[in-house]
Protein backbone atom coordinates (compact mmCIF):
# COMPACT_ATOMS: atom_id res chain seq x y z
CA UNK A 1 9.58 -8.02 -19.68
CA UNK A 2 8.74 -11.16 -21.84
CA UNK A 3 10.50 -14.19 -21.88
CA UNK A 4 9.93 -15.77 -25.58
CA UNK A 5 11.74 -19.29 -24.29
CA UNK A 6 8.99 -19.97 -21.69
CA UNK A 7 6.26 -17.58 -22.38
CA UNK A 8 6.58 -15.77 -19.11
CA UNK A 9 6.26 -11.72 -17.91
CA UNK A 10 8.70 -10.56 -15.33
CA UNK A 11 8.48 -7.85 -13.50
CA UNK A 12 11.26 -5.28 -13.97
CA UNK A 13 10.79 -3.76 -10.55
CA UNK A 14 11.32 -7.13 -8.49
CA UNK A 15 12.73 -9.66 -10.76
CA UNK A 16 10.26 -12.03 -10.29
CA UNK A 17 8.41 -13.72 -12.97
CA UNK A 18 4.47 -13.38 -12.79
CA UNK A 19 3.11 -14.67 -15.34
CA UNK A 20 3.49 -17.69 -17.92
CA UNK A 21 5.48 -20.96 -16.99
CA UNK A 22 8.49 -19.91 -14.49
CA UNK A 23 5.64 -17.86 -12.29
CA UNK A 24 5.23 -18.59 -8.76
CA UNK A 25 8.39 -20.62 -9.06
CA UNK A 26 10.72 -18.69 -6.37
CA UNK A 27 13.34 -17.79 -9.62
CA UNK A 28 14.53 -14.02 -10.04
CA UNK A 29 16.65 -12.89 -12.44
CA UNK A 30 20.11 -11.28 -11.92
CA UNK A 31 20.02 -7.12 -12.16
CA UNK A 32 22.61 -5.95 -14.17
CA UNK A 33 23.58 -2.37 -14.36
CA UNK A 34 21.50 0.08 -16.62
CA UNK A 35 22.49 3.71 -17.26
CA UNK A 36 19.85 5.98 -18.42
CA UNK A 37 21.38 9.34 -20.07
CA UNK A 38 21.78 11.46 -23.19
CA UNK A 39 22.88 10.30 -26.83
CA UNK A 40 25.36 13.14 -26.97
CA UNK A 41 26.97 12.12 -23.79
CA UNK A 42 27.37 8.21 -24.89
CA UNK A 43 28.40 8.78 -27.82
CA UNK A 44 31.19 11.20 -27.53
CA UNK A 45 32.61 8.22 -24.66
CA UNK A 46 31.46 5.52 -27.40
CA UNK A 47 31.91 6.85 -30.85
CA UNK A 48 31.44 3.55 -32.57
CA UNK A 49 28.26 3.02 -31.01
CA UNK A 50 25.73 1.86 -33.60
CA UNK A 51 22.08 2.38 -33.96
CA UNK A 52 19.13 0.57 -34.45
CA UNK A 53 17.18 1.34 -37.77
CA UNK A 54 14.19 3.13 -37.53
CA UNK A 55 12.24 1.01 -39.82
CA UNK A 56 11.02 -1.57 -37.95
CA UNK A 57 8.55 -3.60 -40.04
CA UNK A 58 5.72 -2.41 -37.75
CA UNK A 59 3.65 0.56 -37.26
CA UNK A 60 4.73 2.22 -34.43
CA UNK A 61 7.14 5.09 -35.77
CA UNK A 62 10.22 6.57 -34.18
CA UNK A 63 10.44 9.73 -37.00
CA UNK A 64 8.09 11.82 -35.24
CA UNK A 65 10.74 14.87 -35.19
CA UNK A 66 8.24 16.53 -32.14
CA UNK A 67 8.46 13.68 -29.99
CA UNK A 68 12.20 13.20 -30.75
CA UNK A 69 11.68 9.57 -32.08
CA UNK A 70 10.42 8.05 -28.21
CA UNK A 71 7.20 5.95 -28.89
CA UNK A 72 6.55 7.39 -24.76
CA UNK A 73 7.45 11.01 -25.56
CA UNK A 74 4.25 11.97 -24.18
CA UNK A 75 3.43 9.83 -20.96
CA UNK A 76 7.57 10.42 -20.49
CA UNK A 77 6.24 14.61 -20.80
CA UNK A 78 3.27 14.40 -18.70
CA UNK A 79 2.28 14.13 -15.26
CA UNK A 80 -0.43 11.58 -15.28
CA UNK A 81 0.64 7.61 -15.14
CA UNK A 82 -0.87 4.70 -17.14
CA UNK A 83 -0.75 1.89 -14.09
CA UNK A 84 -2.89 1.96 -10.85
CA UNK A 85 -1.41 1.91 -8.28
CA UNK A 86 -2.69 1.73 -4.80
CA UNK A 87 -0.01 2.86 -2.20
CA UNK A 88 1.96 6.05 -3.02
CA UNK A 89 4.44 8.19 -1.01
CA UNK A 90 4.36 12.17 -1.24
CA UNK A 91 7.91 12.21 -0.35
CA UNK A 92 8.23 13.05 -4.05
CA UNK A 93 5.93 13.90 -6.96
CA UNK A 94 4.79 9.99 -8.24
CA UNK A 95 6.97 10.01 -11.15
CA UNK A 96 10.39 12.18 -10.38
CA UNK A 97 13.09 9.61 -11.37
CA UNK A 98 14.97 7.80 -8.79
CA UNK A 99 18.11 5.42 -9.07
CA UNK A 100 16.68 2.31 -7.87
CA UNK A 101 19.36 0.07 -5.71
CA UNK A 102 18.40 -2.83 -3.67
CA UNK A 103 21.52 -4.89 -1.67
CA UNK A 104 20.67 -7.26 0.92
CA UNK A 105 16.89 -6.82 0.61
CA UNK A 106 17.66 -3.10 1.58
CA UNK A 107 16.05 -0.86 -1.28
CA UNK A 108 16.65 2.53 -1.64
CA UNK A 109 15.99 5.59 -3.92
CA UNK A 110 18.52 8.09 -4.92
CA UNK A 111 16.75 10.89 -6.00
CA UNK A 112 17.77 12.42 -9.23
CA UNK A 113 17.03 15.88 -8.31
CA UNK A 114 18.85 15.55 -5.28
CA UNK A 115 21.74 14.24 -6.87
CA UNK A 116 21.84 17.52 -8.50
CA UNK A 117 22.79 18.55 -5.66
CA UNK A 118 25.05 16.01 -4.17
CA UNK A 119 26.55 14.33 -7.19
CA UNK A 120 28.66 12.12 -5.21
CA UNK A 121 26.97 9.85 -2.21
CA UNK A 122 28.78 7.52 -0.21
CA UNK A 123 26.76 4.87 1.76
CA UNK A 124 26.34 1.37 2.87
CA UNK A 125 22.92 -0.95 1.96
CA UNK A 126 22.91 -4.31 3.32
CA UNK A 127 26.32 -4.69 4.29
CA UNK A 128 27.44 -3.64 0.46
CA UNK A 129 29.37 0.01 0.25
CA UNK A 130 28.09 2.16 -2.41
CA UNK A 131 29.76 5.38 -3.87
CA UNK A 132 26.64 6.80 -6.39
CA UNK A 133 28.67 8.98 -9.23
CA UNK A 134 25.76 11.41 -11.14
CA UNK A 135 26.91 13.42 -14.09
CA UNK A 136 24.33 16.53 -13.98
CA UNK A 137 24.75 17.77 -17.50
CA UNK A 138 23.88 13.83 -19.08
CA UNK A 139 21.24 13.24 -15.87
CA UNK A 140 23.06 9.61 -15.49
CA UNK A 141 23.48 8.19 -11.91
CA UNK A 142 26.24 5.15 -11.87
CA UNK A 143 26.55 3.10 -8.59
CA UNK A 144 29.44 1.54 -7.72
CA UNK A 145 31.67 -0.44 -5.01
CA UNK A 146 33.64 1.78 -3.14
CA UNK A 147 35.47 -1.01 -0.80
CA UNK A 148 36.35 1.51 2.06
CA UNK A 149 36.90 4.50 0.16
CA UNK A 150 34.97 8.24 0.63
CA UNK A 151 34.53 9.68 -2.61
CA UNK A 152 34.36 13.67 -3.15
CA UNK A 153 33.36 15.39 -7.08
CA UNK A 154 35.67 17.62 -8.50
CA UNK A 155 34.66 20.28 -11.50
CA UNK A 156 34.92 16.79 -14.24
CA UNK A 157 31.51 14.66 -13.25
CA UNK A 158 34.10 11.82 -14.70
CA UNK A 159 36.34 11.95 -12.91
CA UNK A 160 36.21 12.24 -8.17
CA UNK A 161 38.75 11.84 -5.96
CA UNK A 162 39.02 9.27 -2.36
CA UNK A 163 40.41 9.90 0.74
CA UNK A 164 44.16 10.70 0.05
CA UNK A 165 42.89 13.21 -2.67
CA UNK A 166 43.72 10.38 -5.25
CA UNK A 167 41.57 11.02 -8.77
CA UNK A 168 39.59 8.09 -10.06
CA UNK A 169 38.06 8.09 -13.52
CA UNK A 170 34.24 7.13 -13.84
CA UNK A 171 33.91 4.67 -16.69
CA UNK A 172 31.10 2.73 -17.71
CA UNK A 173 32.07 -0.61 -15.90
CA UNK A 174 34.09 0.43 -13.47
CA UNK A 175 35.90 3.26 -11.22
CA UNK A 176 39.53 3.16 -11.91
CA UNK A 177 42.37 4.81 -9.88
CA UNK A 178 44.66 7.43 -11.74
CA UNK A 179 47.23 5.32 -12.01
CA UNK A 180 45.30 2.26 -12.78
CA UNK A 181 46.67 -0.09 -9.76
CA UNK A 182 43.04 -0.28 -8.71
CA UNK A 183 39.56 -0.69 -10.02
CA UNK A 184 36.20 -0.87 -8.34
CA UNK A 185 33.31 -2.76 -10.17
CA UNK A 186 29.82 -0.96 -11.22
CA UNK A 187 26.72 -2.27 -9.18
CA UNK A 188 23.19 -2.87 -10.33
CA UNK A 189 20.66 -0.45 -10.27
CA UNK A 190 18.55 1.31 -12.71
CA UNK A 191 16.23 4.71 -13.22
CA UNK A 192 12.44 4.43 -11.81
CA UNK A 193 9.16 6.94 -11.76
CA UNK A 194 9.09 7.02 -7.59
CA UNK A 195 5.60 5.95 -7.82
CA UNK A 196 6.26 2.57 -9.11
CA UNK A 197 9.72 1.98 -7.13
CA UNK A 198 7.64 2.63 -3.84
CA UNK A 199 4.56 0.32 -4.88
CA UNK A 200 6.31 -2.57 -4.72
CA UNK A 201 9.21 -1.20 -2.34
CA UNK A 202 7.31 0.50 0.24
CA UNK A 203 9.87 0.10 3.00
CA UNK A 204 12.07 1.49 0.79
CA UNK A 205 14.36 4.23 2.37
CA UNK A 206 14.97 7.47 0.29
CA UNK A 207 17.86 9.50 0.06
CA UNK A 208 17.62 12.53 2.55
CA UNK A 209 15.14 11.05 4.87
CA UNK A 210 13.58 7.67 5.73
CA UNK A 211 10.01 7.26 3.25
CA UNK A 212 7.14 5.95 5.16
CA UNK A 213 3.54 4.55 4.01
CA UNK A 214 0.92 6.94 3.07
């Protein structure tokens, strides 16, 4: 990412700044949450979302109706990776997408194809408790607090229930009990290719099973 004000690249994967004015400085920016799922799905919980325009002023074009307007349609579509890396983890192929969370200098990846699976994790990193909501049908893993509270899915990915059998809706920001006496705040995380998650978080642990070097 490029900072305009001071001329500097961060890097999206640690926060740090590397290059330009701020680097080497010891700043790091704050991680805010990022979802990652499908225009039908947002829009139907957003309908007055609005759009970008396509015509940018430059030549890269977004109309290519093959590629489905994504200037990365084809390195998103194809197995092969544009950045060397030099440590990699067979745990899972380099780029299968992972939700990314790191609390208390504890990283770890959430599988998304695992998640299929188990659309509902409760855990712990760092000392911070983490309920992980995914909706299968959008592919969009949501992190949030869960202060105490085991979370189980029901047949609605937006909606689980806690403990007493108590239903919570899943909303963008935040987890909020039927009866709205209680909400729980979304965390930070975001969507990664495993390969570049585990090159710069190689004591990272992975959902399932602890990753190690290799």
């Amino acid at each position: 990412m490029y900072d305009s004000g001071t001329r500097t690249l961060w890097h999206s994967l640690t926060g740090e700044p590397v290059i330009g004015e701020l680097a080497f400085s010891g700043k790091r920016f704050t991680q805010l949450p990022l979802t990652l799922t499908t225009w039908g799905d947002w829009l139907e919980k957003n309908p007055e979302t609005t759009v970008l325009s396509l015509d940018t002023g430059y030549d890269r074009t977004y109309r290519n109706l093959n590629k489905r307007g994504s200037a990365y349609y084809d390195y998103f579509n194809s197995p092969e990776w544009m950045f060397p890396t030099f440590q990699t983890n067979e745990a899972l192929d380099l780029k299968d997408r992972v939700l990314a969370l790191n609390f208390g200098d504890s990283p770890k990846a959430y599988s998304l194809e695992a998640l299929q699976e188990t659309p509902v994790v409760n855990d712990t990193l760092g000392g911070q408790e983490v309920v992980v909501v995914f909706n299968p049908l959008a592919e969009a893993a949501r992190p949030y607090d869960r202060d105490g509270h085991t979370f189980t899915p029901t047949q609605d990915p937006d909606v689980i229930l806690d403990e007493s059998g108590v239903e919570w809706r899943v909303e963008e920001d935040t987890l909020i009990q039927s009866d709205g006496t209680e909400t729980l705040a979304r965390l930070p995380g975001h969507v990664s290719y495993w390969f570049g998650w585990f090159a710069f978080h190689p004591e990272t642990e992975l959902f399932g099973e602890i990753s190690s070097g290799g």
